[in-house]
C-alpha atoms as a PDB file:
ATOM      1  CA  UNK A   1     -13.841  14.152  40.403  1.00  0.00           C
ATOM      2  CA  UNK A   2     -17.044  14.373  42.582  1.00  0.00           C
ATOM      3  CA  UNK A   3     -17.901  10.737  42.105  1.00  0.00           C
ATOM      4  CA  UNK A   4     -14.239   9.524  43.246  1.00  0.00           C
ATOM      5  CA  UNK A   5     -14.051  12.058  46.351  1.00  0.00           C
ATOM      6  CA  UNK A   6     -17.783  10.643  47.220  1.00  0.00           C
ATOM      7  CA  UNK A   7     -16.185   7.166  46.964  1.00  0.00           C
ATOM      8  CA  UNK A   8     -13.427   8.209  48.861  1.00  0.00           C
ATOM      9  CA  UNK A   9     -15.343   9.369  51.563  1.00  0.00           C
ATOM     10  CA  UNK A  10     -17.494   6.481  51.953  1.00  0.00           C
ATOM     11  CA  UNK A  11     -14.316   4.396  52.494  1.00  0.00           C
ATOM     12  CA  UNK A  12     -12.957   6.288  54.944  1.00  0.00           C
ATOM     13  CA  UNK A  13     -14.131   5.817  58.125  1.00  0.00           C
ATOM     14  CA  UNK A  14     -12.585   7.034  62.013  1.00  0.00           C
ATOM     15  CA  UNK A  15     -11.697   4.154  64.021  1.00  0.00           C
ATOM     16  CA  UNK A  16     -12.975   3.444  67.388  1.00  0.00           C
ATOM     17  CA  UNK A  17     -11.627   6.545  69.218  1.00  0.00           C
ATOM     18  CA  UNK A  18     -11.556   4.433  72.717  1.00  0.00           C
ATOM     19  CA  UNK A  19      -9.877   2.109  71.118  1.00  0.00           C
ATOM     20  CA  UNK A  20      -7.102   4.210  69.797  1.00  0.00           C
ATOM     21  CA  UNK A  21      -7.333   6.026  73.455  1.00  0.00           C
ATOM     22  CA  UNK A  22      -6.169   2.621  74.866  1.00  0.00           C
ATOM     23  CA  UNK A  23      -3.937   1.336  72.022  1.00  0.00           C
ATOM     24  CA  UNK A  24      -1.630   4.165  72.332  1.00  0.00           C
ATOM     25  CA  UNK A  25      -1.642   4.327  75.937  1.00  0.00           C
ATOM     26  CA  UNK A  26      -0.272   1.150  75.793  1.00  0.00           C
ATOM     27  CA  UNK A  27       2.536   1.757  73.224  1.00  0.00           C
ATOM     28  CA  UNK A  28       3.602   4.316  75.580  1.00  0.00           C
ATOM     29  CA  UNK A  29       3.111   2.603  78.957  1.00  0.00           C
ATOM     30  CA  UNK A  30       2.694  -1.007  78.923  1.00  0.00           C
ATOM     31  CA  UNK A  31       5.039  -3.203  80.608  1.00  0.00           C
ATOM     32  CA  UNK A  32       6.356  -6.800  78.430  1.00  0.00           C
ATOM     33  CA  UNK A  33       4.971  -8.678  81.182  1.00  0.00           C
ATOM     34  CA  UNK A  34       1.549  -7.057  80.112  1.00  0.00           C
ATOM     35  CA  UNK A  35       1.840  -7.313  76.324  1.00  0.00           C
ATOM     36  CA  UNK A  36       3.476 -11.326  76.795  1.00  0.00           C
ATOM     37  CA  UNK A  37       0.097 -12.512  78.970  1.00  0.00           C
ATOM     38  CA  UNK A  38      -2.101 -10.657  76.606  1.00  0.00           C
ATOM     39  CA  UNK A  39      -0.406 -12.407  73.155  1.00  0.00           C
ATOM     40  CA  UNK A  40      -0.596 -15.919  74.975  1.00  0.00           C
ATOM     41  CA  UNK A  41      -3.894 -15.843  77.122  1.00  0.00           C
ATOM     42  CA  UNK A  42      -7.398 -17.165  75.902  1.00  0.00           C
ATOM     43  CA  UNK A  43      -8.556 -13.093  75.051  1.00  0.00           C
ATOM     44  CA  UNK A  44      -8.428 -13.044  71.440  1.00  0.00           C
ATOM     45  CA  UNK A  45      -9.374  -9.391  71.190  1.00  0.00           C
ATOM     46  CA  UNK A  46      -6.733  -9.208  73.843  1.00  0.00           C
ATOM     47  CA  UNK A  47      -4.310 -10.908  72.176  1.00  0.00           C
ATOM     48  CA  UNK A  48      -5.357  -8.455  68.791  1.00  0.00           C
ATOM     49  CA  UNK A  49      -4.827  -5.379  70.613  1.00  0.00           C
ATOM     50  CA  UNK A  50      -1.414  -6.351  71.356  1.00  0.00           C
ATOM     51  CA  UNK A  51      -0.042  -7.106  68.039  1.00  0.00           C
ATOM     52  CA  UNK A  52      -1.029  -3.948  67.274  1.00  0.00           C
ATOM     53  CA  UNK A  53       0.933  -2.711  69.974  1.00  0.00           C
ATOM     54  CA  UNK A  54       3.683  -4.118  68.918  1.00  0.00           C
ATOM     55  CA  UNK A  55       3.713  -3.095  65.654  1.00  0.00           C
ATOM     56  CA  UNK A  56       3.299   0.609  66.505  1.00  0.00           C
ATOM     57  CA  UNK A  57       6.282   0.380  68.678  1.00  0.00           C
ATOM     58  CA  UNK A  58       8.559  -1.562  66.457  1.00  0.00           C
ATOM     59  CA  UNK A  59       7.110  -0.778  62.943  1.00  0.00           C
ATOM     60  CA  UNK A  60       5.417   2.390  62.963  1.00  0.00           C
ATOM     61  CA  UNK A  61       5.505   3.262  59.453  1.00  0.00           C
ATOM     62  CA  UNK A  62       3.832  -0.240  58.369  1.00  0.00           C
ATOM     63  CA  UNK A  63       1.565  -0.032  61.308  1.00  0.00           C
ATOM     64  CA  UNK A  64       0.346   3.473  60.244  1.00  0.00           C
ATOM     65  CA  UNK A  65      -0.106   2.132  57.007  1.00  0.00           C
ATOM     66  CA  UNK A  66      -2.623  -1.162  57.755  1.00  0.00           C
ATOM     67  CA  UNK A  67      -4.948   2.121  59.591  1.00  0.00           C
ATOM     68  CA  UNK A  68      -5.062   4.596  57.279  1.00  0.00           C
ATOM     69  CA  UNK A  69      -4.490   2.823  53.434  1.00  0.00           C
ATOM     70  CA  UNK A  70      -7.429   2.306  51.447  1.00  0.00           C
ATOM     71  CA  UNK A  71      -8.020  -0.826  48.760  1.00  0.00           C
ATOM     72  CA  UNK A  72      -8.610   0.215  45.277  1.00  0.00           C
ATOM     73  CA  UNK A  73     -11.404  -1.435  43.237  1.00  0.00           C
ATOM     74  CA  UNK A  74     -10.175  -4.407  41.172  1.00  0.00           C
ATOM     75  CA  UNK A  75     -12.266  -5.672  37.668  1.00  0.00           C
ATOM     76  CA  UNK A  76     -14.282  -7.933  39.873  1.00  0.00           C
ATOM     77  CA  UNK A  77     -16.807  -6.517  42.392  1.00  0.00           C
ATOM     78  CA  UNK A  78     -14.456  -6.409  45.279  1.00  0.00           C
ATOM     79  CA  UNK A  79     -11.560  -3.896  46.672  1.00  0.00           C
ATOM     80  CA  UNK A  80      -8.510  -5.392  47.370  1.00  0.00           C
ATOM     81  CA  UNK A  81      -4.998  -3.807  49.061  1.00  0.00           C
ATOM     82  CA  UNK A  82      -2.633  -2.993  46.584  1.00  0.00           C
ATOM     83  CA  UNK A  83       0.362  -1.274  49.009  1.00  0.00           C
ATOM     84  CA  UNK A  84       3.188  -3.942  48.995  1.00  0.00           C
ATOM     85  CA  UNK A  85       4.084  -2.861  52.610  1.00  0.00           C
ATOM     86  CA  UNK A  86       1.064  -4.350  53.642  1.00  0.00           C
ATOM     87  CA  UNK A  87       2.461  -7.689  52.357  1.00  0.00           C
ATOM     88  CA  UNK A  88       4.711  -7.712  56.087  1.00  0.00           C
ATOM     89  CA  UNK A  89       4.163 -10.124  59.509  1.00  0.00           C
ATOM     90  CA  UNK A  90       4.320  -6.678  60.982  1.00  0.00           C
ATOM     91  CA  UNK A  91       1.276  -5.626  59.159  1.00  0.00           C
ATOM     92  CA  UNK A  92      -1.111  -8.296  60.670  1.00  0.00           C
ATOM     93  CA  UNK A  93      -2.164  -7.048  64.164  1.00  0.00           C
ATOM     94  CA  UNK A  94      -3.022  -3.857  62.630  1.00  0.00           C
ATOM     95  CA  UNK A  95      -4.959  -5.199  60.209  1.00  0.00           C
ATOM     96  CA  UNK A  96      -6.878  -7.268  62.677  1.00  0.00           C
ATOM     97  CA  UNK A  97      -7.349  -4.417  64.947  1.00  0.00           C
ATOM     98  CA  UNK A  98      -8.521  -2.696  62.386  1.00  0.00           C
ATOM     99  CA  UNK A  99     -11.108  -4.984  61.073  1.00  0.00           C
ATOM    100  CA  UNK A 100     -12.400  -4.998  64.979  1.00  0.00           C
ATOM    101  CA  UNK A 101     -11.921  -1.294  65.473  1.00  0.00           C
ATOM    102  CA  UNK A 102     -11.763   0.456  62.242  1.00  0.00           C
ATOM    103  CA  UNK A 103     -15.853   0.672  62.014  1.00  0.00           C
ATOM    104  CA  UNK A 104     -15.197  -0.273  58.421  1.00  0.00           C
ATOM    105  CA  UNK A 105     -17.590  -0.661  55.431  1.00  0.00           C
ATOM    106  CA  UNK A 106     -18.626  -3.991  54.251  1.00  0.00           C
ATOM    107  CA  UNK A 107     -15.968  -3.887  50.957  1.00  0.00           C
ATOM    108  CA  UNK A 108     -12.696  -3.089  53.216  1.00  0.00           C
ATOM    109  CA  UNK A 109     -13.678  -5.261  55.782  1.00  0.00           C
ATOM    110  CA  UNK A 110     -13.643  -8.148  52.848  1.00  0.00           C
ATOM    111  CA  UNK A 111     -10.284  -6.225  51.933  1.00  0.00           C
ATOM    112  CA  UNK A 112      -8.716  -6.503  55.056  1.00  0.00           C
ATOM    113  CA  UNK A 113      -9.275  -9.927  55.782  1.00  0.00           C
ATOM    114  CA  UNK A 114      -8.070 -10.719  52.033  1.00  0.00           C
ATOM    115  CA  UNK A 115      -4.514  -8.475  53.129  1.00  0.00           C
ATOM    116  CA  UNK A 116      -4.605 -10.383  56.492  1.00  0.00           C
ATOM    117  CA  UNK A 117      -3.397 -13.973  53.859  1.00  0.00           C
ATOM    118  CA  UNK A 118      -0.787 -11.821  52.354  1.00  0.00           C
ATOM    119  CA  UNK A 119       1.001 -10.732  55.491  1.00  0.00           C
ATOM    120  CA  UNK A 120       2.864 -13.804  56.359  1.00  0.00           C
ATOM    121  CA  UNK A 121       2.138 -12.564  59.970  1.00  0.00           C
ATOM    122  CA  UNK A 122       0.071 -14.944  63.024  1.00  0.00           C
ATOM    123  CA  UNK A 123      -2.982 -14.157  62.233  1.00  0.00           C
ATOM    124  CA  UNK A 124      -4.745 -17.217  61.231  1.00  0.00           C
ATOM    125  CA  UNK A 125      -5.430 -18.632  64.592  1.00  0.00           C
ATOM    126  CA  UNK A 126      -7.137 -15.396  65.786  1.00  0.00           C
ATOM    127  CA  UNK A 127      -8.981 -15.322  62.607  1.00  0.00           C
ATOM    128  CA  UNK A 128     -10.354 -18.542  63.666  1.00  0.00           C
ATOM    129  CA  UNK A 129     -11.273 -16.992  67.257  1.00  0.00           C
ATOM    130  CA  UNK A 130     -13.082 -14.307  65.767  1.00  0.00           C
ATOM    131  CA  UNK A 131     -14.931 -16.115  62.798  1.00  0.00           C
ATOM    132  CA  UNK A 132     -18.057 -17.133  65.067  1.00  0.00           C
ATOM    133  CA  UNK A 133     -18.355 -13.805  66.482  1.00  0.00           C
ATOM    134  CA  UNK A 134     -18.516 -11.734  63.087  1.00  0.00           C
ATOM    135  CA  UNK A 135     -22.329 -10.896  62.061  1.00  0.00           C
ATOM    136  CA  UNK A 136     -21.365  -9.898  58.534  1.00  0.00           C
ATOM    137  CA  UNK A 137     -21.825 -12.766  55.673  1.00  0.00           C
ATOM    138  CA  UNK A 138     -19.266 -11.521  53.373  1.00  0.00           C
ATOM    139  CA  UNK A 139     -16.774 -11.020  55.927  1.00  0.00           C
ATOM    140  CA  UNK A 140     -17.046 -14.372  57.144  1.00  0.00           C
ATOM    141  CA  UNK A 141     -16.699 -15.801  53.255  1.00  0.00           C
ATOM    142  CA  UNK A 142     -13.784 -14.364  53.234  1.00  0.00           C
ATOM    143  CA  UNK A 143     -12.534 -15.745  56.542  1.00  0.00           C
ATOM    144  CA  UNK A 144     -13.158 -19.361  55.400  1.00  0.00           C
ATOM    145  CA  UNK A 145     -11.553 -18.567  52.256  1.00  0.00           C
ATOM    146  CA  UNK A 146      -8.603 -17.251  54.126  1.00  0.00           C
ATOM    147  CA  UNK A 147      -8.271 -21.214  54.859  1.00  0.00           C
ATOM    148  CA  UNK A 148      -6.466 -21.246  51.351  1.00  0.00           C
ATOM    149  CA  UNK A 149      -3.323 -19.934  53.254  1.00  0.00           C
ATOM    150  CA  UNK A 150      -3.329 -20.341  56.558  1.00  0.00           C
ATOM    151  CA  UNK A 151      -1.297 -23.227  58.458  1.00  0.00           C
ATOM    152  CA  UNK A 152      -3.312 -26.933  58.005  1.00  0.00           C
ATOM    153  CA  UNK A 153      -4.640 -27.037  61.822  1.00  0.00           C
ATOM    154  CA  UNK A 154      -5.966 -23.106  61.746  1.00  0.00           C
ATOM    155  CA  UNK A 155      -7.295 -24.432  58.029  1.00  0.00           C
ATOM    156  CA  UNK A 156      -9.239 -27.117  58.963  1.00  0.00           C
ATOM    157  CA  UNK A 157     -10.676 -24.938  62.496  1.00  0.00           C
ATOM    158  CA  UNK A 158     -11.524 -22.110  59.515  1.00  0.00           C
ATOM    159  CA  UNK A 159     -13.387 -24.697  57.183  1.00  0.00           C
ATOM    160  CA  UNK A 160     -15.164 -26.492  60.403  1.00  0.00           C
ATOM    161  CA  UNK A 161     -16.573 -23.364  61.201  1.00  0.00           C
ATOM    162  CA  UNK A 162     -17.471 -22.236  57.739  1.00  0.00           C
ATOM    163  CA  UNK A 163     -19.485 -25.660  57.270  1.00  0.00           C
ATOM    164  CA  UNK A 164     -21.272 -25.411  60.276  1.00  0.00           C
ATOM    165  CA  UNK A 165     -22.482 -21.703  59.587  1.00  0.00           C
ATOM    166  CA  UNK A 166     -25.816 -20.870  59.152  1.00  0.00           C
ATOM    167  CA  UNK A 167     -25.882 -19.303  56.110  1.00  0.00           C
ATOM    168  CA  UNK A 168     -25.572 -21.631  52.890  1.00  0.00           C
ATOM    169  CA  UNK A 169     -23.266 -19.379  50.803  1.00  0.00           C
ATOM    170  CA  UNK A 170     -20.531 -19.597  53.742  1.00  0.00           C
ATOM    171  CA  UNK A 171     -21.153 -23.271  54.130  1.00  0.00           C
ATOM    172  CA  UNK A 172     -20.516 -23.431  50.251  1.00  0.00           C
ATOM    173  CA  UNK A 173     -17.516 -21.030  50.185  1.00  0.00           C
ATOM    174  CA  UNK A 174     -16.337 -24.171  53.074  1.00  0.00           C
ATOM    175  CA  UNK A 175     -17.103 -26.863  50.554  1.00  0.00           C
ATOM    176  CA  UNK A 176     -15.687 -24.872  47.543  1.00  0.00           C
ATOM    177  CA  UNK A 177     -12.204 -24.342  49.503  1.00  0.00           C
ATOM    178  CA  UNK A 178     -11.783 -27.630  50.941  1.00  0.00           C
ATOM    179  CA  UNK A 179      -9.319 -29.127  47.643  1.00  0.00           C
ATOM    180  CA  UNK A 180      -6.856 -25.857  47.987  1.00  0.00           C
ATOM    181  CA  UNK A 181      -6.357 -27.390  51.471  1.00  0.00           C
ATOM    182  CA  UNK A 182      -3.871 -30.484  51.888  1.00  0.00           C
ATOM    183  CA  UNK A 183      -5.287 -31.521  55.400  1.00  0.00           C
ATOM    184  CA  UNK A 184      -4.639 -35.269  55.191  1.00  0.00           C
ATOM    185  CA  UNK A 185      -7.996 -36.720  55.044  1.00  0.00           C
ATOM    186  CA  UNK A 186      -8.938 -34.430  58.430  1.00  0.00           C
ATOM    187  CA  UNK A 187     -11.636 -32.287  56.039  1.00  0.00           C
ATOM    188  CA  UNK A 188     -13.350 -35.671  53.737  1.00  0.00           C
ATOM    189  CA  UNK A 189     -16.085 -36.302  56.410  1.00  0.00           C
ATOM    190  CA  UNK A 190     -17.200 -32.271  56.165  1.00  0.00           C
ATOM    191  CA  UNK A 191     -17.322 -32.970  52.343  1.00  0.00           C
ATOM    192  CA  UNK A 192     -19.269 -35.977  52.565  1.00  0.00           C
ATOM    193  CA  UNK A 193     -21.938 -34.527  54.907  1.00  0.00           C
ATOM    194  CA  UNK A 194     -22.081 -31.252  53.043  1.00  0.00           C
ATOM    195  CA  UNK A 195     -23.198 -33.540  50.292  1.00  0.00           C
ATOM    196  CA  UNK A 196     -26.857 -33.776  52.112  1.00  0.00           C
ATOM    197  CA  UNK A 197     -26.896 -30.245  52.676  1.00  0.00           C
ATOM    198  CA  UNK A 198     -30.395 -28.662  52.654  1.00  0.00           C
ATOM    199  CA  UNK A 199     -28.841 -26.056  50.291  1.00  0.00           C
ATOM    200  CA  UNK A 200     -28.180 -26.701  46.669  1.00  0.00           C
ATOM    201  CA  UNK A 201     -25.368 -24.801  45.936  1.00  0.00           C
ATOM    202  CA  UNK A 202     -23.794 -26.727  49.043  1.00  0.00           C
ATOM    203  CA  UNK A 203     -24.744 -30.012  47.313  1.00  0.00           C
ATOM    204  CA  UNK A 204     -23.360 -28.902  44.146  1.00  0.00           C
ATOM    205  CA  UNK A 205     -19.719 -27.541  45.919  1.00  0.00           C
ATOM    206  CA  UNK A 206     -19.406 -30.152  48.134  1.00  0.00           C
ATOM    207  CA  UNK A 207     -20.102 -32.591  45.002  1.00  0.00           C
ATOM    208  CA  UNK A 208     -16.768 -30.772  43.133  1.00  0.00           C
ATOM    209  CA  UNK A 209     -14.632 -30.599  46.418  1.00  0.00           C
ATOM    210  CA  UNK A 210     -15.300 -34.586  46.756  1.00  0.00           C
ATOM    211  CA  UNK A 211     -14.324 -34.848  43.185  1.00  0.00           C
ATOM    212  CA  UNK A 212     -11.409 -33.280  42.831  1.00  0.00           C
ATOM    213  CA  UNK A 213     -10.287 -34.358  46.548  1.00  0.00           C
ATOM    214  CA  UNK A 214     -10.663 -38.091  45.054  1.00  0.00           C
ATOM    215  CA  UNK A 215     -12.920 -39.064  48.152  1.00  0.00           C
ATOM    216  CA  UNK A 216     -13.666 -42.833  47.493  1.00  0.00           C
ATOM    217  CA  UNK A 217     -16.502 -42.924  49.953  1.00  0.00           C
ATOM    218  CA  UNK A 218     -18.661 -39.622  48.201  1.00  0.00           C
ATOM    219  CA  UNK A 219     -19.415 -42.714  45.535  1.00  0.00           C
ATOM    220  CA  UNK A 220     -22.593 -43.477  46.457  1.00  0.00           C
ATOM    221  CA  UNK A 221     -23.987 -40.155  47.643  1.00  0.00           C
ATOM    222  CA  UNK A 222     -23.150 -38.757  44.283  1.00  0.00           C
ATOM    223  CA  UNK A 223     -24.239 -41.048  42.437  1.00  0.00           C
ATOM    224  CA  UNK A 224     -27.650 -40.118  44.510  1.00  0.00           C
ATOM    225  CA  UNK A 225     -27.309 -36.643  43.623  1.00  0.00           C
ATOM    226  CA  UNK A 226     -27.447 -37.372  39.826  1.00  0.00           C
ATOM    227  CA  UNK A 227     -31.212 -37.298  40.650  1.00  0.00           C
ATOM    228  CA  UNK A 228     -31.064 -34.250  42.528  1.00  0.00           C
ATOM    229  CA  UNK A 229     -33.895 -31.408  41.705  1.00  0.00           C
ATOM    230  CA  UNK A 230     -31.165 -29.082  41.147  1.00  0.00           C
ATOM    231  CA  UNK A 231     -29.239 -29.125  37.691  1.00  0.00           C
ATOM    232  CA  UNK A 232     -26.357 -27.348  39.014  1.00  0.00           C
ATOM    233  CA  UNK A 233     -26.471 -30.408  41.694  1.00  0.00           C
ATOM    234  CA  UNK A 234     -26.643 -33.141  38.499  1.00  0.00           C
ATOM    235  CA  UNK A 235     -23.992 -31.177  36.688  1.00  0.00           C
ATOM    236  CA  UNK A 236     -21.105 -31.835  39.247  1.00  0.00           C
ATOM    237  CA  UNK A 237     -22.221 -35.002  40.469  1.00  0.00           C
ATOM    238  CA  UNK A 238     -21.564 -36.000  36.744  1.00  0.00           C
ATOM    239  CA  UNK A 239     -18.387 -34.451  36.910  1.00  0.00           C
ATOM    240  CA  UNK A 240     -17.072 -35.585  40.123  1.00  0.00           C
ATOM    241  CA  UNK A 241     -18.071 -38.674  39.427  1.00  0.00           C
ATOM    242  CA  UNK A 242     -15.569 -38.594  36.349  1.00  0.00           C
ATOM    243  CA  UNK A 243     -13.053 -37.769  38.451  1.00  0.00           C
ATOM    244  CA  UNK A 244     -13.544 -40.380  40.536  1.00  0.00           C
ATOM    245  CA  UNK A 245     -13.522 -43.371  37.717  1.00  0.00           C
ATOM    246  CA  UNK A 246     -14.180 -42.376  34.182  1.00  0.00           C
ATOM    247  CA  UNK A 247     -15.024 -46.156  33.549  1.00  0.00           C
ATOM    248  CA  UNK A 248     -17.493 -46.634  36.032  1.00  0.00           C
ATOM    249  CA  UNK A 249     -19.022 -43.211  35.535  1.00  0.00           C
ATOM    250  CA  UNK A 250     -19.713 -43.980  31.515  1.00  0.00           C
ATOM    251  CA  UNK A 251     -21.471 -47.226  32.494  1.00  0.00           C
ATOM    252  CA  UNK A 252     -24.415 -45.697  34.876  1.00  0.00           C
ATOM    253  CA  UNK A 253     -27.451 -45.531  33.713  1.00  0.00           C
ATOM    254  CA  UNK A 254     -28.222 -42.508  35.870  1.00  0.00           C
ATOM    255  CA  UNK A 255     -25.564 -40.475  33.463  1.00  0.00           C
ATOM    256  CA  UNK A 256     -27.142 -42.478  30.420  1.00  0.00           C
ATOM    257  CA  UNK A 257     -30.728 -40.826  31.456  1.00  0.00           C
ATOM    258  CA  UNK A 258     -29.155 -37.274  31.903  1.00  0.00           C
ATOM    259  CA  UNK A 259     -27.997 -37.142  28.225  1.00  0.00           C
ATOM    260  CA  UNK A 260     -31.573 -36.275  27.984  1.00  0.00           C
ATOM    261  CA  UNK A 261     -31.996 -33.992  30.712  1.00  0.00           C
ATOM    262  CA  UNK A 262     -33.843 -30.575  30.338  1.00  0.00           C
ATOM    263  CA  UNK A 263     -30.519 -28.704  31.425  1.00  0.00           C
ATOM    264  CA  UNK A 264     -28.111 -28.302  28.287  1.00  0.00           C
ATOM    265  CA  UNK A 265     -25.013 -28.398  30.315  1.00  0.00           C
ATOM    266  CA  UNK A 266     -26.073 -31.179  32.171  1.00  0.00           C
ATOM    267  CA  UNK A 267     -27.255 -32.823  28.509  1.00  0.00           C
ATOM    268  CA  UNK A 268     -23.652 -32.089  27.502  1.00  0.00           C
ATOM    269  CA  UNK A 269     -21.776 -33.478  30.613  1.00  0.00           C
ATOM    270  CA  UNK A 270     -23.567 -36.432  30.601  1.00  0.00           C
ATOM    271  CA  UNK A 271     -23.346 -37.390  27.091  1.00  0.00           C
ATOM    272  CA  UNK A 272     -19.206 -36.780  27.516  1.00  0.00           C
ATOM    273  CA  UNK A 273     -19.134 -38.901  30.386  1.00  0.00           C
ATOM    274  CA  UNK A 274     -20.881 -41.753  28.538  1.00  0.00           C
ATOM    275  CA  UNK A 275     -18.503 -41.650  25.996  1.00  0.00           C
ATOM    276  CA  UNK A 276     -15.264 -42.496  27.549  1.00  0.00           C
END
């Protein structure tokens, strides 16, 4: 019982007591005309802070209950938000105000932003606005994986700004989300430059996203990477490159040398791809 109350403690964390100050002041005070320029102006944190509003005056029960729930620990090392009246439009602007102004830990930060694609609610667009502003690398994994469900245009912003991040595991999380979305061709020319990426892991995600997107130009550069340094790099070259045209891909002699490649799985991919 000590453990789970310590665990329990660490979670929860006051919000931003100014914050709140304001937030209710406006529940109580603020005029429509207030609350309408705020939701369409330019202010995202603006525009945040009165969603939240809104929700508190409309839906208090499922506003009160984006503040003050806390995710539960799943099998994987993550938390996730398990109360289905989170799964509500009217539970987004709480949720975003709270991942601004909750002073959160790392975990239910993640958490919240995971809720956020349940809702149903408007938040992807503001998610967008407040992607190159958040200093935490998990959090903004989880943003660009958010692309999964959010609305093609605020999709493609999400996976733009994922790709141009400067940290490689975001710009892979971009590459590795890129087939969930069905953004008419707008995402292949990310794909295809993420396949030079200084990064390997990029190479190697941007190598299965080209695959499995069937991107007829990412040909050539993958058959390039089949040399790559990396074997994670080789091993999805070989397999995008199957995807691409099973034919073609057996006759290479680049996937005839990797049958003998110090990597097992790459041994084994190869020597499948040769076969067909």
């Amino acid at each position: 019982m000590g453990m789970l109350l310590a665990f329990a403690m660490a979670l929860a964390v006051s919000p931003d007591p100014e914050y709140v100050a304001l937030r209710d002041a406006l529940v109580r005070d603020a005029s429509e005309s207030q609350l309408k320029s705020w939701e369409t102006g330019d202010d995202w944190e603006k525009r945040v802070t009165a969603m939240d509003v809104r929700a508190w005056q409309y839906d208090q029960v499922v506003a009160s209950v984006a503040w003050t729930v806390e995710p539960a620990q799943t099998r994987l090392p993550a938390f996730r938000f398990m109360d289905p009246r989170l799964e509500s439009p009217a539970a987004a602007g709480p949720l975003l105000a709270r991942l601004v102004h909750g002073r959160e830990s790392v975990d239910v930060r993640v958490a919240i932003v995971e809720a956020l694609t349940r809702t149903g609610g408007d938040w992807p667009e503001v998610l967008a606005d407040m992607l190159p502003e958040e200093t935490d690398v998990a959090t903004r994994t989880m943003m660009v994986e958010a692309a999964r469900r959010a609305p093609i245009e605020h999709a493609v912003d999400l996976l733009k700004l994922g790709f141009a991040d400067k940290t490689a595991s975001v710009r892979a999380a971009a590459a590795e989300t890129c087939p969930w979305v069905d953004a008419n061709g707008a995402l292949e020319g990310l794909v295809l430059l993420a396949l030079a990426d200084t990064d390997p892991i990029v190479r190697a995600e941007a190598a299965r996203a080209a695959g499995w997107m069937r991107i007829e130009d990412s040909w050539t550069p993958i058959v390039k990477l089949l040399g790559d340094p990396d074997a994670r790099v080789r091993l999805q070259a070989v397999k995008a490159l199957q995807r691409l045209d099973p034919a073609d891909t057996a006759g290479l002699p680049e996937v005839g040398a990797l049958k003998h490649d110090a990597d097992t799985k790459v041994q084994r991919a190869a020597t499948e791809a040769a076969a067909q």
